[in-house]
Protein backbone atom coordinates (compact mmCIF):
# COMPACT_ATOMS: atom_id res chain seq x y z
CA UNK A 1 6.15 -0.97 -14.08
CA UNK A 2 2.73 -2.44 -15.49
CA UNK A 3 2.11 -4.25 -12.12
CA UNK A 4 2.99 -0.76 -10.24
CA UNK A 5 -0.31 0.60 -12.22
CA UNK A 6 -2.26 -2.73 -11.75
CA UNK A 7 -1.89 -2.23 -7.86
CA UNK A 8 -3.21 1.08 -7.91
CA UNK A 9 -5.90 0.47 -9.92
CA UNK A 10 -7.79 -0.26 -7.03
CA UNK A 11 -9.62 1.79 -5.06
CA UNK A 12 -9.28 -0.18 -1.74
CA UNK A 13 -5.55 -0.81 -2.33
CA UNK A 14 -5.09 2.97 -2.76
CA UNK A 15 -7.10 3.15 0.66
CA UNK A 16 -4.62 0.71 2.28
CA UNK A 17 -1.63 2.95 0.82
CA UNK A 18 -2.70 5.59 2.14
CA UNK A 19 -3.24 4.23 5.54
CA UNK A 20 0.51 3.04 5.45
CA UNK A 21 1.59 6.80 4.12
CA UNK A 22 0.38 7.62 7.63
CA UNK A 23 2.10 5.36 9.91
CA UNK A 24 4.58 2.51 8.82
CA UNK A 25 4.91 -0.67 10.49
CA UNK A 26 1.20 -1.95 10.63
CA UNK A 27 -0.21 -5.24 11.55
CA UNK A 28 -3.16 -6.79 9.04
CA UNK A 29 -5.68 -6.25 11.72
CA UNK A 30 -4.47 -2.16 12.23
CA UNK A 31 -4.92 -1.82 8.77
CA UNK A 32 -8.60 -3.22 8.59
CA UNK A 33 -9.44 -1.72 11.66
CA UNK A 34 -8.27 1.92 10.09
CA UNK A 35 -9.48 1.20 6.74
CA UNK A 36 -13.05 0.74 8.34
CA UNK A 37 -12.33 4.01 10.57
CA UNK A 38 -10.95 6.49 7.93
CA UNK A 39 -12.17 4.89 4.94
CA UNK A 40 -15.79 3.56 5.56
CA UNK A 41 -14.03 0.08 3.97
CA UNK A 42 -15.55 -3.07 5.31
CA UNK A 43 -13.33 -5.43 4.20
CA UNK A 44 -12.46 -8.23 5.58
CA UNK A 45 -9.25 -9.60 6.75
CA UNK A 46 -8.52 -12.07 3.74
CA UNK A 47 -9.89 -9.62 1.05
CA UNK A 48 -7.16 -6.97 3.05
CA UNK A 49 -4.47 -9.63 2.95
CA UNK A 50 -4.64 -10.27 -0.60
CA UNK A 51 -4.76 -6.61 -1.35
CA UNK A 52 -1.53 -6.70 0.43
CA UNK A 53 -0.05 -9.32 -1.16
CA UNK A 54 -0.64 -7.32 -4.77
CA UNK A 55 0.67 -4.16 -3.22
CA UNK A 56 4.29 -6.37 -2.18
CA UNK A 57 4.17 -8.02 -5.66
CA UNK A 58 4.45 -4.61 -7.18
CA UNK A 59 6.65 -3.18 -4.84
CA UNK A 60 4.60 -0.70 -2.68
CA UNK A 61 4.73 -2.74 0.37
CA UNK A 62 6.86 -4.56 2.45
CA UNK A 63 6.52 -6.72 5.03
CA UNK A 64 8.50 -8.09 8.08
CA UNK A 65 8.07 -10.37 10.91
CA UNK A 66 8.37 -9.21 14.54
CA UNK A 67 7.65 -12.03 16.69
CA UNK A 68 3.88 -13.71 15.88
CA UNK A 69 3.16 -10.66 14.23
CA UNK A 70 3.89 -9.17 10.46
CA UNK A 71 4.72 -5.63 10.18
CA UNK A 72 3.89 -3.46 6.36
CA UNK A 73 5.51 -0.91 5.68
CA UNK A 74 5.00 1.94 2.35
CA UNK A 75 7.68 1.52 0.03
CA UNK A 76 7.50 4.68 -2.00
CA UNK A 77 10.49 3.63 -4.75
CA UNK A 78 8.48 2.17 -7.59
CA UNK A 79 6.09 5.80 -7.66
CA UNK A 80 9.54 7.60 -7.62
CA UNK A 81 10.47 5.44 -10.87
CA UNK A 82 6.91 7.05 -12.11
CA UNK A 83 7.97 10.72 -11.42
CA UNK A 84 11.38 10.09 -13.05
CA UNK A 85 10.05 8.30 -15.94
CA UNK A 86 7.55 11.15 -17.07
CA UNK A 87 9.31 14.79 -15.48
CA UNK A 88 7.28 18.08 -14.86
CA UNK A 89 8.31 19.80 -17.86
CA UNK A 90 7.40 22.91 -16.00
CA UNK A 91 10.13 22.76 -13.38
CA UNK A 92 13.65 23.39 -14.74
């Protein structure tokens, strides 16, 4: 669960989850090229890959190949562990 909080500890990972909350199956250079778009985020493409690579180790992300190129896609499980963990005490 700690890496789960490590991951979005970061303000440009958070960025790149919510680009993927958008639209699933992204290539590296969609994401960059949206992060710069919607997010003012210059990054480049090795800074964005290693983001990545954080978000997979904790279990936000994954990623498949399709041909030459390698599809992410949001993997919304571990934050559903979060909501489960700590309940709304207001809802019955």
């Amino acid at each position: 669960m700690a890496d789960v909080y490590d991951a979005l500890a970061a303000p440009a990972r958070r960025a790149i989850l919510d680009v993927l909350a958008d639209r699933d199956d992204q290539t590296l250079f969609e994401i960059v090229a949206r992060l710069m778009a919607e997010h003012d985020l210059g990054l480049t493409r090795q800074a964005v890959s290693q983001h990545l690579a954080v978000l997979e180790d904790a279990g936000l992300v994954s990623a498949r190949r399709r041909g030459r190129s390698k599809l992410h896609t949001l993997d919304t499980g571990p934050l559903r562990e979060i909501a489960r963990r700590w309940p709304d005490k207001d809802t019955p």
